[in-house]
C-alpha atoms as a PDB file:
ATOM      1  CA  UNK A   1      52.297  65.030 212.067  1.00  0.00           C
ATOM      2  CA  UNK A   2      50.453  62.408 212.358  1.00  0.00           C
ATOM      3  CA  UNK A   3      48.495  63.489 215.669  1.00  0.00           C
ATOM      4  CA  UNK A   4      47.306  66.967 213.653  1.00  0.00           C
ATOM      5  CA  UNK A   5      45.985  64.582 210.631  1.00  0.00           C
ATOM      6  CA  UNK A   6      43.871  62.292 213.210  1.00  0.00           C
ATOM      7  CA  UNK A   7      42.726  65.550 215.626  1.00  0.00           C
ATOM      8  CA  UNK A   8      41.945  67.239 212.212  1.00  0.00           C
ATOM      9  CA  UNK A   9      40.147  64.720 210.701  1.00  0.00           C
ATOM     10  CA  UNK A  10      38.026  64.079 214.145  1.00  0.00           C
ATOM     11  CA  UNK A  11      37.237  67.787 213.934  1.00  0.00           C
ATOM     12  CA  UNK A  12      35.630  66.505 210.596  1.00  0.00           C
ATOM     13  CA  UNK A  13      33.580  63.557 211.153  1.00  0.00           C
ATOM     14  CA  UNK A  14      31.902  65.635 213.880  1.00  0.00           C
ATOM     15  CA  UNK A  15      31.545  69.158 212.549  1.00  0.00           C
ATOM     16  CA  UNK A  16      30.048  67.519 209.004  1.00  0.00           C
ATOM     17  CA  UNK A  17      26.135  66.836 208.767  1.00  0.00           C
ATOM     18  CA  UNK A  18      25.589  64.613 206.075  1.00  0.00           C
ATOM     19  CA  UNK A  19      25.829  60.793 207.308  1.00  0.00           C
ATOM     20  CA  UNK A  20      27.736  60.045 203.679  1.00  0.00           C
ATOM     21  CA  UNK A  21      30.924  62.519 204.655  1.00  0.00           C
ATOM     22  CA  UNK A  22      30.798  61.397 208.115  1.00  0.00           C
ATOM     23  CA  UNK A  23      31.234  57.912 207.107  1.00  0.00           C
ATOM     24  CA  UNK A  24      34.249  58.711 204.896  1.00  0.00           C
ATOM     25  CA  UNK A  25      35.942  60.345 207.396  1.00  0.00           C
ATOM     26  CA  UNK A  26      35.615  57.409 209.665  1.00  0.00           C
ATOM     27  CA  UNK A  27      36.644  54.924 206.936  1.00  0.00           C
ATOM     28  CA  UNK A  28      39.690  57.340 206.237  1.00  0.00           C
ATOM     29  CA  UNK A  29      40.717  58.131 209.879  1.00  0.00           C
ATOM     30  CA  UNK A  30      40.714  53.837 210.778  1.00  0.00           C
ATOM     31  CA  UNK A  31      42.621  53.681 207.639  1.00  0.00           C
ATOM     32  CA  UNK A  32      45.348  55.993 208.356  1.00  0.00           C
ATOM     33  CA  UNK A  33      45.148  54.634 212.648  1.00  0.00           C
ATOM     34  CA  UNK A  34      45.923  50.923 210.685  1.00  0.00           C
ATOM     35  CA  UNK A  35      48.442  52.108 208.354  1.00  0.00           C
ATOM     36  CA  UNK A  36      50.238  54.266 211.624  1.00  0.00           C
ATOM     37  CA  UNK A  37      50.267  51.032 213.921  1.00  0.00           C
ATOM     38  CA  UNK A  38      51.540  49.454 211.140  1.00  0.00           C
ATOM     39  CA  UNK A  39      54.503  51.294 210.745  1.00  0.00           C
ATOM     40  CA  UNK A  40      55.108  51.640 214.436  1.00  0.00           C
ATOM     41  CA  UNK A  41      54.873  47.744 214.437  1.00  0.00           C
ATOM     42  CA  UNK A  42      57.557  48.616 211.456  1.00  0.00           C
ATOM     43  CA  UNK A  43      60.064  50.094 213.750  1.00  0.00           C
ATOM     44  CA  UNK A  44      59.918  48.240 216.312  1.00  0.00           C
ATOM     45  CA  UNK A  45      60.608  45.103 214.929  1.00  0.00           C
ATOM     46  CA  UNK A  46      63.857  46.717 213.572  1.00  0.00           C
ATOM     47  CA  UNK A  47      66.236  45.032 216.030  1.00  0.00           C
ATOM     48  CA  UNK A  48      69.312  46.368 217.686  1.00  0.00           C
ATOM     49  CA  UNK A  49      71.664  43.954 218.153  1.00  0.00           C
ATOM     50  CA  UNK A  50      74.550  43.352 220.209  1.00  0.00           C
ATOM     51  CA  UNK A  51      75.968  40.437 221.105  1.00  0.00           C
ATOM     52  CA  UNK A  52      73.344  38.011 220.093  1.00  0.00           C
ATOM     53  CA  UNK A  53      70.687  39.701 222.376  1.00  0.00           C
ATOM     54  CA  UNK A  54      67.974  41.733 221.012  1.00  0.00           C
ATOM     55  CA  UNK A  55      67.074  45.338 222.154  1.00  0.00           C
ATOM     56  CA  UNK A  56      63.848  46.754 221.514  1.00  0.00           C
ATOM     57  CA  UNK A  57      64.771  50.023 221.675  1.00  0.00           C
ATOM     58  CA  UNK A  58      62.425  53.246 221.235  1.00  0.00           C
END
């Protein structure tokens, strides 16, 4: 899902002409890359644990 949203919005920033679009797009597409690590940062700090010992697990 999230793959299609950054392809798709790279399709944008370079198929628009105006400078003003172009910059949203960029603004939005490191927006949405922050808020993605962010949540994949999210998940993997959610531990398994077993027996005292941590597993990162993916």
């Amino acid at each position: 899902m999230y793959l299609q949203c950054f392809t798709s919005t790279i399709r944008k920033i370079i198929n628009y002409d105006s400078y003003a679009k172009k910059a949203y797009y960029c603004v939005y597409f490191v927006i949405n890359l922050i808020f993605y690590k962010g949540l994949i940062m999210f998940w993997l700090l959610q531990v398994k644990r077993k027996d005292g010992i941590a597993y990162f697990t993916l």
